[in-house]
Protein backbone atom coordinates (compact mmCIF):
# COMPACT_ATOMS: atom_id res chain seq x y z
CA UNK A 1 -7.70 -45.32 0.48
CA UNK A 2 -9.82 -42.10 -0.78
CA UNK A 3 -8.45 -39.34 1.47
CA UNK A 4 -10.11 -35.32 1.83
CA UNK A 5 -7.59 -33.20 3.03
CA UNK A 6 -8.77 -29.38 3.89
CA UNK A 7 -6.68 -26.25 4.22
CA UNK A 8 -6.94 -22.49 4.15
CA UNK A 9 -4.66 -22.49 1.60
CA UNK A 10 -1.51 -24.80 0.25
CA UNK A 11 0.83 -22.13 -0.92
CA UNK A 12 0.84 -19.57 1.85
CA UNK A 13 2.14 -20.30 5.24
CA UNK A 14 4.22 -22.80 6.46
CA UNK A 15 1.38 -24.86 7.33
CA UNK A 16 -0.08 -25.10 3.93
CA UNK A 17 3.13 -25.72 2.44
CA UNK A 18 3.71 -28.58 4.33
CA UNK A 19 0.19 -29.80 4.10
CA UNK A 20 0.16 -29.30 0.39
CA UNK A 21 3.56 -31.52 0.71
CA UNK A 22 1.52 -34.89 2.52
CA UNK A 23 -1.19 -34.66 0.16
CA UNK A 24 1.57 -35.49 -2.92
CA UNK A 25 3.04 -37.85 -0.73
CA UNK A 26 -0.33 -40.19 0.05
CA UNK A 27 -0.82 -39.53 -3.56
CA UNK A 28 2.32 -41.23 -4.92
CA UNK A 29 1.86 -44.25 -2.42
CA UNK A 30 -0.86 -44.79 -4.56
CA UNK A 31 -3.85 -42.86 -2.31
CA UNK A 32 -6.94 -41.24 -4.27
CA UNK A 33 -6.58 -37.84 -2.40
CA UNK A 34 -8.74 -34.77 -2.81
CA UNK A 35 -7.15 -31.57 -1.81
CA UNK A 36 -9.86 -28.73 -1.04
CA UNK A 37 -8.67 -25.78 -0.27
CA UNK A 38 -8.70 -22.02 -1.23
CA UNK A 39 -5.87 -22.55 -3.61
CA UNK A 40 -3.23 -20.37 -3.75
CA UNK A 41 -3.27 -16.41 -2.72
CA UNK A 42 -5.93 -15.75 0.13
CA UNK A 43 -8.79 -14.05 -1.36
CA UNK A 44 -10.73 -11.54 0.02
CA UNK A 45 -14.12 -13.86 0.02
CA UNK A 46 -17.39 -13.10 2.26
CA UNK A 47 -16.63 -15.52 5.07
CA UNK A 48 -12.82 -14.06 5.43
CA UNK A 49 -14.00 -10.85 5.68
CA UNK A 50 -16.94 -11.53 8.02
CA UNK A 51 -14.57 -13.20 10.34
CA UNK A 52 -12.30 -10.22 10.44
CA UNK A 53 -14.96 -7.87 11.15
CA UNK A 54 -16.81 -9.85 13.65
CA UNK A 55 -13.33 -10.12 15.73
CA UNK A 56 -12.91 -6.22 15.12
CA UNK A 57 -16.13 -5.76 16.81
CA UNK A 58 -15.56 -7.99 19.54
CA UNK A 59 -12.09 -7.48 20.47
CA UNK A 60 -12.17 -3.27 20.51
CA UNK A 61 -11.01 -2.40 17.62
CA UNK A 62 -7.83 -3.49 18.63
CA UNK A 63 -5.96 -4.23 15.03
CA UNK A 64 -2.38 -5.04 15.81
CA UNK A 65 -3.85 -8.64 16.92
CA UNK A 66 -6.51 -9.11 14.25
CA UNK A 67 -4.34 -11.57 12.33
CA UNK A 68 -3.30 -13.73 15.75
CA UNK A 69 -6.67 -14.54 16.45
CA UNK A 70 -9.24 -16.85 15.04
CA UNK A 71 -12.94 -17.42 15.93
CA UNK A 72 -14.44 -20.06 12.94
CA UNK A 73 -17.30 -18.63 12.91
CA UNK A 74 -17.69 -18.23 9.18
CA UNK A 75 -16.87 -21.07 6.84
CA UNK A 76 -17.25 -21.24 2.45
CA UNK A 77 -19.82 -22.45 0.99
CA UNK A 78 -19.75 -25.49 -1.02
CA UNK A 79 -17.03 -27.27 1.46
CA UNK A 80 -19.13 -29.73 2.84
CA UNK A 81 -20.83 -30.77 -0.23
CA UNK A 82 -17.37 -31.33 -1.94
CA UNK A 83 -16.18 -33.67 0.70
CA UNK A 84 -19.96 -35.35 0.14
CA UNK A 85 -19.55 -35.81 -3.01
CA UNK A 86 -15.41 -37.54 -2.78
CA UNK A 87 -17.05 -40.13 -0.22
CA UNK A 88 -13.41 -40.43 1.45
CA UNK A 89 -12.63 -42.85 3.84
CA UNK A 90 -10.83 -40.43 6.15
CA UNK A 91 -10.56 -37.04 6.53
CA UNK A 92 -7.38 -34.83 7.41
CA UNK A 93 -7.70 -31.16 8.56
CA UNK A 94 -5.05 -28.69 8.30
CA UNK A 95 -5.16 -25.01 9.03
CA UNK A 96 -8.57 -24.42 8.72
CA UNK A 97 -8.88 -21.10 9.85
CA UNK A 98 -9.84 -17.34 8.42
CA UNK A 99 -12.84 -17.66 7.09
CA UNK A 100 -12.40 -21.38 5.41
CA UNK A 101 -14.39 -23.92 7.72
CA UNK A 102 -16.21 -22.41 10.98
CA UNK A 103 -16.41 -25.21 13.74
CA UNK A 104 -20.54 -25.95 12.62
CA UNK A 105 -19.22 -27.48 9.26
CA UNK A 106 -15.91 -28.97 10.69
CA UNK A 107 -18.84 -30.99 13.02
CA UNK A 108 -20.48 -32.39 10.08
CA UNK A 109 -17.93 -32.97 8.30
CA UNK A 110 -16.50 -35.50 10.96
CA UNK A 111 -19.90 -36.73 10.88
CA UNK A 112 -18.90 -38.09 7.18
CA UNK A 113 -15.62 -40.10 8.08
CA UNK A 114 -12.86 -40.40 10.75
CA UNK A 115 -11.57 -37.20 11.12
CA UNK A 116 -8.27 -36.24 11.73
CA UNK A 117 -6.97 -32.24 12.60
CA UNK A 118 -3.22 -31.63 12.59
CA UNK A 119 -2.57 -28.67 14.91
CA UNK A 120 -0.02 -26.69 13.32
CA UNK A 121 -0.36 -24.01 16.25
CA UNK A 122 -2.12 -23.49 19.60
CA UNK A 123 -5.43 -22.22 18.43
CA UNK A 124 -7.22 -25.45 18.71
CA UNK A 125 -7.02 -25.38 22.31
CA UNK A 126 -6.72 -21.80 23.28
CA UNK A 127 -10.47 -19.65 23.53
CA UNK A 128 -8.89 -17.59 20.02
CA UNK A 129 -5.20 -17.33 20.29
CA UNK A 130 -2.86 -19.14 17.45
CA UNK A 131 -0.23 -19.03 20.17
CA UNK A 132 -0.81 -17.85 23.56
CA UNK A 133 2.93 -15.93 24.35
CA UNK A 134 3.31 -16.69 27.54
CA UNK A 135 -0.27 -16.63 28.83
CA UNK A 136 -1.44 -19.87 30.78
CA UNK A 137 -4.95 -18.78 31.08
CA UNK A 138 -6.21 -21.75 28.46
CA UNK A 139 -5.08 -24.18 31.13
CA UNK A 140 -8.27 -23.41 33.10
CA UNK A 141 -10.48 -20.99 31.04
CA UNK A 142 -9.41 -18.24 28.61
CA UNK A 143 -10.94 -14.82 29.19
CA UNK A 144 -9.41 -11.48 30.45
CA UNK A 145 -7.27 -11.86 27.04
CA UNK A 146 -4.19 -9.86 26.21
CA UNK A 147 -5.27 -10.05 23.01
CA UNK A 148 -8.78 -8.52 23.35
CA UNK A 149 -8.49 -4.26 23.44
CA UNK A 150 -8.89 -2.78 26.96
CA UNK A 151 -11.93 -1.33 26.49
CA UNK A 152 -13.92 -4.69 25.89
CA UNK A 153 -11.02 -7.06 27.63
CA UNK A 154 -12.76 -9.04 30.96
CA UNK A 155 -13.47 -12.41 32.45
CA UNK A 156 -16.42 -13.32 29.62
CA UNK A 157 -14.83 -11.51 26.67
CA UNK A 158 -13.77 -12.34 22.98
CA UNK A 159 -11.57 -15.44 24.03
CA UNK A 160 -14.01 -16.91 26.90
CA UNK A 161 -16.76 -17.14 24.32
CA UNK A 162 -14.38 -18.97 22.15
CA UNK A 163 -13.36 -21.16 24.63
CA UNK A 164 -16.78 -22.07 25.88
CA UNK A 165 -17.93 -22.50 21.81
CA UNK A 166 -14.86 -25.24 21.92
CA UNK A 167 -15.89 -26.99 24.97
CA UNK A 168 -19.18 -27.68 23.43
CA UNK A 169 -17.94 -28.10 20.10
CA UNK A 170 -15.44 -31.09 21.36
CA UNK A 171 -18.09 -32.67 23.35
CA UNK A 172 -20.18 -33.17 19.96
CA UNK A 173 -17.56 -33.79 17.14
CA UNK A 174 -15.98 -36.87 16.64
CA UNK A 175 -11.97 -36.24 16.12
CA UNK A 176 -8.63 -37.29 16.38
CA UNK A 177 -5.81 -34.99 17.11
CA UNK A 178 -2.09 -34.91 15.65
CA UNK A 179 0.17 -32.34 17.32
CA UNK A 180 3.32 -31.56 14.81
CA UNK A 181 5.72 -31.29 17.64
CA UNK A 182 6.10 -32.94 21.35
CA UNK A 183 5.62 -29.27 22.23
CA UNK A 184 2.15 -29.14 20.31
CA UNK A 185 1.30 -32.59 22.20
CA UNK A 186 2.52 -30.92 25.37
CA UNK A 187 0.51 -28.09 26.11
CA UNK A 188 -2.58 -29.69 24.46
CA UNK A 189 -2.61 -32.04 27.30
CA UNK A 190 -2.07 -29.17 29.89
CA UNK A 191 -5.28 -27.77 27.84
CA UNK A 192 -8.62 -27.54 29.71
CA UNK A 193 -10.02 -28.11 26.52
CA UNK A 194 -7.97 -31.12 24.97
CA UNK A 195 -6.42 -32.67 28.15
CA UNK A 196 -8.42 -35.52 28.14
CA UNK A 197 -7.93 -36.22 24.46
CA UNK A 198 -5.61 -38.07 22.64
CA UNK A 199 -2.81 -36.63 20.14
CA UNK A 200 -0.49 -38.18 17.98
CA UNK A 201 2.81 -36.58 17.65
CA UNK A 202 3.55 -36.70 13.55
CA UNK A 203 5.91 -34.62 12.13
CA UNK A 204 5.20 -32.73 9.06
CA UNK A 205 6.45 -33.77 5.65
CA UNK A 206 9.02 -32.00 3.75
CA UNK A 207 10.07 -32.11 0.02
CA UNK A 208 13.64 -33.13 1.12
CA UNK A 209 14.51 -33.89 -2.81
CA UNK A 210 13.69 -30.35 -3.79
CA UNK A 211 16.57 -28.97 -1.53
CA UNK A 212 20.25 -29.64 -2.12
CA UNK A 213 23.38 -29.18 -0.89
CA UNK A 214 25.62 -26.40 -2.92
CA UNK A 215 29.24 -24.53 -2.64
CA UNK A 216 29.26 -23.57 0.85
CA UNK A 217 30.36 -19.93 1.62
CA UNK A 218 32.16 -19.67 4.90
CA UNK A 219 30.27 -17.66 7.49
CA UNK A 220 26.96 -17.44 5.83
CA UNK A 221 24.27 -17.52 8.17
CA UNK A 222 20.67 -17.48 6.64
CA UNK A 223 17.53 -16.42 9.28
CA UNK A 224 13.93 -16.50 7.93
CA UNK A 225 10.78 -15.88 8.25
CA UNK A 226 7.08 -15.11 6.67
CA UNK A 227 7.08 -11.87 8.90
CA UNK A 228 10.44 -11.14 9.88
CA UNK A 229 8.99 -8.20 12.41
CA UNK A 230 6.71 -10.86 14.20
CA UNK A 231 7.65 -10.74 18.02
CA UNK A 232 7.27 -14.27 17.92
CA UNK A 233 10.43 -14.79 15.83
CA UNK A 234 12.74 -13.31 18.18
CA UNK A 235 14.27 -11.06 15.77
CA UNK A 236 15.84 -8.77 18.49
CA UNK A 237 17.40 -11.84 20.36
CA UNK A 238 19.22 -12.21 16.63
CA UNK A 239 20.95 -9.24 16.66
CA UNK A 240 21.78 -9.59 20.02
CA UNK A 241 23.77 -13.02 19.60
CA UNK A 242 25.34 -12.42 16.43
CA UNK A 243 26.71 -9.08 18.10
CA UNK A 244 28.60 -11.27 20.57
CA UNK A 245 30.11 -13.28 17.91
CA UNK A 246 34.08 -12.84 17.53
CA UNK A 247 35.02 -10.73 14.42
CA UNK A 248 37.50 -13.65 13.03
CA UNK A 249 34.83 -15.90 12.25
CA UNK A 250 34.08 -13.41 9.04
CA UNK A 251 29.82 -13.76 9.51
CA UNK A 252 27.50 -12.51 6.91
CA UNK A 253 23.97 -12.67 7.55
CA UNK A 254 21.08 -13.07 5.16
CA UNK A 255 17.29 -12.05 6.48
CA UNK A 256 14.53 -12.61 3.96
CA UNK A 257 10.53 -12.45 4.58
CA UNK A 258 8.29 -9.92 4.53
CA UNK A 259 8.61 -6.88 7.04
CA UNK A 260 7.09 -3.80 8.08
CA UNK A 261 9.85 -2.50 10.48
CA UNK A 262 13.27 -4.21 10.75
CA UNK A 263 14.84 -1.29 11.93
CA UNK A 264 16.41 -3.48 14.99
CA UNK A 265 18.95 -4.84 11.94
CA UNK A 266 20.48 -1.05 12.42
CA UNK A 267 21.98 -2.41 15.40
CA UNK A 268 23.69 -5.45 13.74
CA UNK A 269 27.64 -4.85 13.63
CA UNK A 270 28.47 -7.32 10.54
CA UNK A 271 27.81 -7.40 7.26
CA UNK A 272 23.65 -8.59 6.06
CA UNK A 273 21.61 -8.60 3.62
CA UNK A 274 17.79 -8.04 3.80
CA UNK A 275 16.21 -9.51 0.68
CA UNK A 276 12.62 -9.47 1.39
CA UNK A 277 10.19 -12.31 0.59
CA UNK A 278 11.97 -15.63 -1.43
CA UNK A 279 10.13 -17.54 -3.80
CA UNK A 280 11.11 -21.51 -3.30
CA UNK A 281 13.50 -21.82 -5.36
CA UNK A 282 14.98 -18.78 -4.04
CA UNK A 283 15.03 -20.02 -0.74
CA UNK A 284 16.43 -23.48 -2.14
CA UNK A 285 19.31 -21.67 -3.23
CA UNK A 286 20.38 -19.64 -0.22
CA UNK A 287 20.28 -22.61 1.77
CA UNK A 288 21.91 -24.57 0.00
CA UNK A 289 24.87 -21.73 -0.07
CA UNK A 290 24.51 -21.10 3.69
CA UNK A 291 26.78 -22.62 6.54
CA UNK A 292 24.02 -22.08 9.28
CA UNK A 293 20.18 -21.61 9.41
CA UNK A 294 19.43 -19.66 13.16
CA UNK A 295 16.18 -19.26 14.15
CA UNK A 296 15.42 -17.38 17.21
CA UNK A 297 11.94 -17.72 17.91
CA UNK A 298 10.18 -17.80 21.19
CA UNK A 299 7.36 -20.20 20.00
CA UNK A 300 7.21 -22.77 17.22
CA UNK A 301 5.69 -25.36 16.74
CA UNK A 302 7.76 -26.85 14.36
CA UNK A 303 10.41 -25.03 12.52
CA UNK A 304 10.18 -25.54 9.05
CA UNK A 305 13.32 -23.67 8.04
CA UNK A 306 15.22 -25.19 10.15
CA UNK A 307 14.33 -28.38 8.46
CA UNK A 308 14.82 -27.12 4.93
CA UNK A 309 18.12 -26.45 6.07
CA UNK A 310 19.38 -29.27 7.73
CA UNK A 311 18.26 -30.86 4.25
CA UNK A 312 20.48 -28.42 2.41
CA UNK A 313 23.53 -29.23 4.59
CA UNK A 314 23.10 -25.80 6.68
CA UNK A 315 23.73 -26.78 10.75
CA UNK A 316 20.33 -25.88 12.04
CA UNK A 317 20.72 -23.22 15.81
CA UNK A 318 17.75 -22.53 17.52
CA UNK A 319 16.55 -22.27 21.40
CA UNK A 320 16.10 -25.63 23.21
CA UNK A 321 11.72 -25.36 23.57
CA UNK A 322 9.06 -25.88 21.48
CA UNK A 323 8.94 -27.96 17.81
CA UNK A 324 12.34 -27.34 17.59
CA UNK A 325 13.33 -30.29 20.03
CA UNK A 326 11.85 -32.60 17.59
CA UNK A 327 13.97 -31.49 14.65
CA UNK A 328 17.61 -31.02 16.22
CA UNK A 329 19.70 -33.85 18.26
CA UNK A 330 21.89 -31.35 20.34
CA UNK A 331 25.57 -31.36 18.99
CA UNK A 332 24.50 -34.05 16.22
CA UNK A 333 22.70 -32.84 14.07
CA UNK A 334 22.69 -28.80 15.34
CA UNK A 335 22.83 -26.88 18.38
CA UNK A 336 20.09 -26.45 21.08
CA UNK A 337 20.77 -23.25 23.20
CA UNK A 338 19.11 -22.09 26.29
CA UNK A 339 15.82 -20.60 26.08
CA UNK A 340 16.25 -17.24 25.54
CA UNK A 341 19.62 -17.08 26.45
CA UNK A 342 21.62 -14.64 23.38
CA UNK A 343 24.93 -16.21 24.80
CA UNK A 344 24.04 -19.27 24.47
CA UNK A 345 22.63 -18.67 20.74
CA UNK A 346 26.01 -17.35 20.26
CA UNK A 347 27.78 -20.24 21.19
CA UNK A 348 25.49 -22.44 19.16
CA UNK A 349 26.42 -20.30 16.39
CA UNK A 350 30.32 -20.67 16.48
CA UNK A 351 29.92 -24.23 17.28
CA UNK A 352 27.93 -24.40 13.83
CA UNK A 353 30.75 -22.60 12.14
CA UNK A 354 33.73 -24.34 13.10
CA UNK A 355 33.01 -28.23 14.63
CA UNK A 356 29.42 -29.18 13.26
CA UNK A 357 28.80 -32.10 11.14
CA UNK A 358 29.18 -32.21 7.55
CA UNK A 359 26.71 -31.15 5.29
CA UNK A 360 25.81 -34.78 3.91
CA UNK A 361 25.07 -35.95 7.23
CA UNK A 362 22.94 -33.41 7.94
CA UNK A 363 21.20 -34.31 4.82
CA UNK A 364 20.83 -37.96 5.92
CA UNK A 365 19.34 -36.74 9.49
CA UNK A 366 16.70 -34.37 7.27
CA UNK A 367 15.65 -37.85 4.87
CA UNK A 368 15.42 -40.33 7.34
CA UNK A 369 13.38 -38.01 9.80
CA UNK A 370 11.33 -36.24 7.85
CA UNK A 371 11.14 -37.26 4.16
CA UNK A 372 7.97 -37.81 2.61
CA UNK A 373 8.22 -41.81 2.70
CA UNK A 374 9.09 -41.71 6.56
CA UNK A 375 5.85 -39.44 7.25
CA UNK A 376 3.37 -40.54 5.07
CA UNK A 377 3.65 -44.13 6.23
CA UNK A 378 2.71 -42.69 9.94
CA UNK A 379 0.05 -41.17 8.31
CA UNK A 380 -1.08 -44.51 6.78
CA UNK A 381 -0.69 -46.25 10.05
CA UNK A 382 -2.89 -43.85 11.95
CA UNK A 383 -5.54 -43.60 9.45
CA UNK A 384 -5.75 -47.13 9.58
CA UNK A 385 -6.44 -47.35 13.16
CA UNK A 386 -9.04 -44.89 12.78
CA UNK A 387 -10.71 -46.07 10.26
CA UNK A 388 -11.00 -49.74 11.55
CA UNK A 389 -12.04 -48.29 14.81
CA UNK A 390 -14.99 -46.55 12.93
CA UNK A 391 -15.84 -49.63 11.86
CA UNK A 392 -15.51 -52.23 14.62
């Protein structure tokens, strides 16, 4: 099967990473697969930039959102021609947005083969939001935005216009939809813009074999991030749970991601260590040192560290909503807590230190749920269906 797969980008984000991770997969099951994508570091290319600017326009000025936001109104040039010239049977979309495809060429495009887009995140049906925090306004119509500036914010604004651009969009283009998560399935359906559609919960693909189990150091807890100052990753509720953890269980904490201001870590009464950004193998190595991988993140869709740790023998804690349902059986294979309950986190965390499974059946859990074999055959399965549906 000849399959074009399109992303942003396949080394930055956890999105890309994992996308860049299927692609190999279909490719050793014997696949011809074309990966197009901006390769590697985001550059700073005309249709990236004119997308930033024409939200900066629209949205007030207002920069502290400009990077949660997408409108796909600007796509490269030369995308559509490349997936012309690959003549694939199916096509996969992954995170497709600043500046790489605007919705005109994702239209034509499906026009070429079944389509499929993976939604990684909420955008595809919010008006502009890549997760909504809270707001339920994309359940009817989006507009009055908390992420559109004051000045310009109202019932037809930034995120209305998106949403009504969608509606029509949808009506024209011919796609499938794969959600990552239950969650992602979940709130597409309660969507006024993907209710009525159908979505196929797949989970992402993970290089399982690259990460490996290594000398455990008692206590070591490992939280991560690509921004660790993102509200979104709960950073705060952190602190607050590991503060309520007894002093016996000897806990050292290691935070690494970018940041702009951490300075909530002041707070933390044990020992950390805040390394900055990882490279992979970096990252490989931590967790495979760590006892525990804690996230504490109020939305995600999926959880990718959590993942990468259960594969490196680390006992996965996280809240009980969101991707992170899909990953962890409660008290078998990590800890659920309470949504945004710091006690509960807490307990989750001593749980993980002292009666968890072992490392190698974490492992197992991480292989047989989400190694590349396991996902990729899905994948197979579903293009399948679409494509002899195409052709019936």
């Amino acid at each position: 099967m000849k399959i074009a797969i399109l992303s942003t980008s396949d080394t930055i984000g956890g999105a890309a990473i994992v996308t860049a991770s299927l692609a190999d997969a279909l490719s050793q099951r014997g696949h011809e697969v074309e990966f197009i994508t901006l390769r590697g570091k985001r550059e700073r290319k005309p249709s990236f930039l004119a997308e930033r600017l024409g939200i900066l326009l629209r949205n007030g000025f207002r920069r502290d959102s400009l990077f949660k936001v997408s409108i796909a109104d600007f796509g490269e040039r030369g995308v559509l021609r490349q997936v012309r010239n690959f003549l694939p049977d199916v096509i996969l979309l992954g995170w497709i947005n600043q500046g790489f495809l605007s919705l005109k060429q994702i239209e034509r495009i499906s026009e070429i083969a079944p389509t499929f887009w993976v939604m990684h995140d909420m955008w595809n049906f919010t008006g502009i939001c890549h997760y909504s925090f809270g707001c339920q306004r994309f359940t009817g119509h989006c507009g009055d935005c908390p992420m559109v500036g004051q000045s310009v914010r109202g019932e037809h604004d930034l995120s209305y216009i998106g949403w009504c651009r969608k509606r029509k969009f949808y009506r024209r283009a011919s796609l499938r939809f794969v959600g990552v998560s239950s969650w992602v399935k979940e709130n597409a359906g309660r969507s006024s813009l993907l209710g009525e559609k159908e979505v196929t919960v797949i989970p992402n693909v993970y290089p399982i074999n690259e990460f490996y189990i290594g000398k455990k150091e008692p206590g070591l807890i490992a939280w991560g991030a690509e921004r660790l100052d993102n509200p979104i990753k709960g950073l705060n509720l952190a602190v607050e749970a590991l503060n309520r953890l007894p002093g016996e269980l000897g806990v050292k904490v290691v935070f690494f991601g970018g940041y702009k201001d951490v300075s909530v870590l002041k707070g933390l009464k044990m020992p950390y260590e805040l390394v900055g950004p990882l490279d992979s193998p970096q990252v490989r190595e931590l967790l495979s040192r760590a006892q525990v991988v804690l996230s504490t993140a109020l939305y995600e869709t999926f959880g990718n560290t959590l993942i990468e740790g259960q594969a490196s023998g680390a006992v996965p804690v996280s809240f009980n909503r969101g991707g992170q349902v899909d990953i962890i059986d409660h008290l078998q294979s990590g800890y659920l807590a309470e949504f945004g309950d710091v006690e509960s986190i807490a307990r989750g965390i001593e749980w993980a230190l002292t009666s968890a499974p072992s490392p190698e059946q974490l492992r197992r859990t991480a292989i047989d749920k989400f190694g590349a074999e396991a996902i990729a055959a899905k994948y197979e399965d579903l293009f399948l269906s679409g494509f002899n549906k195409k052709n019936s």
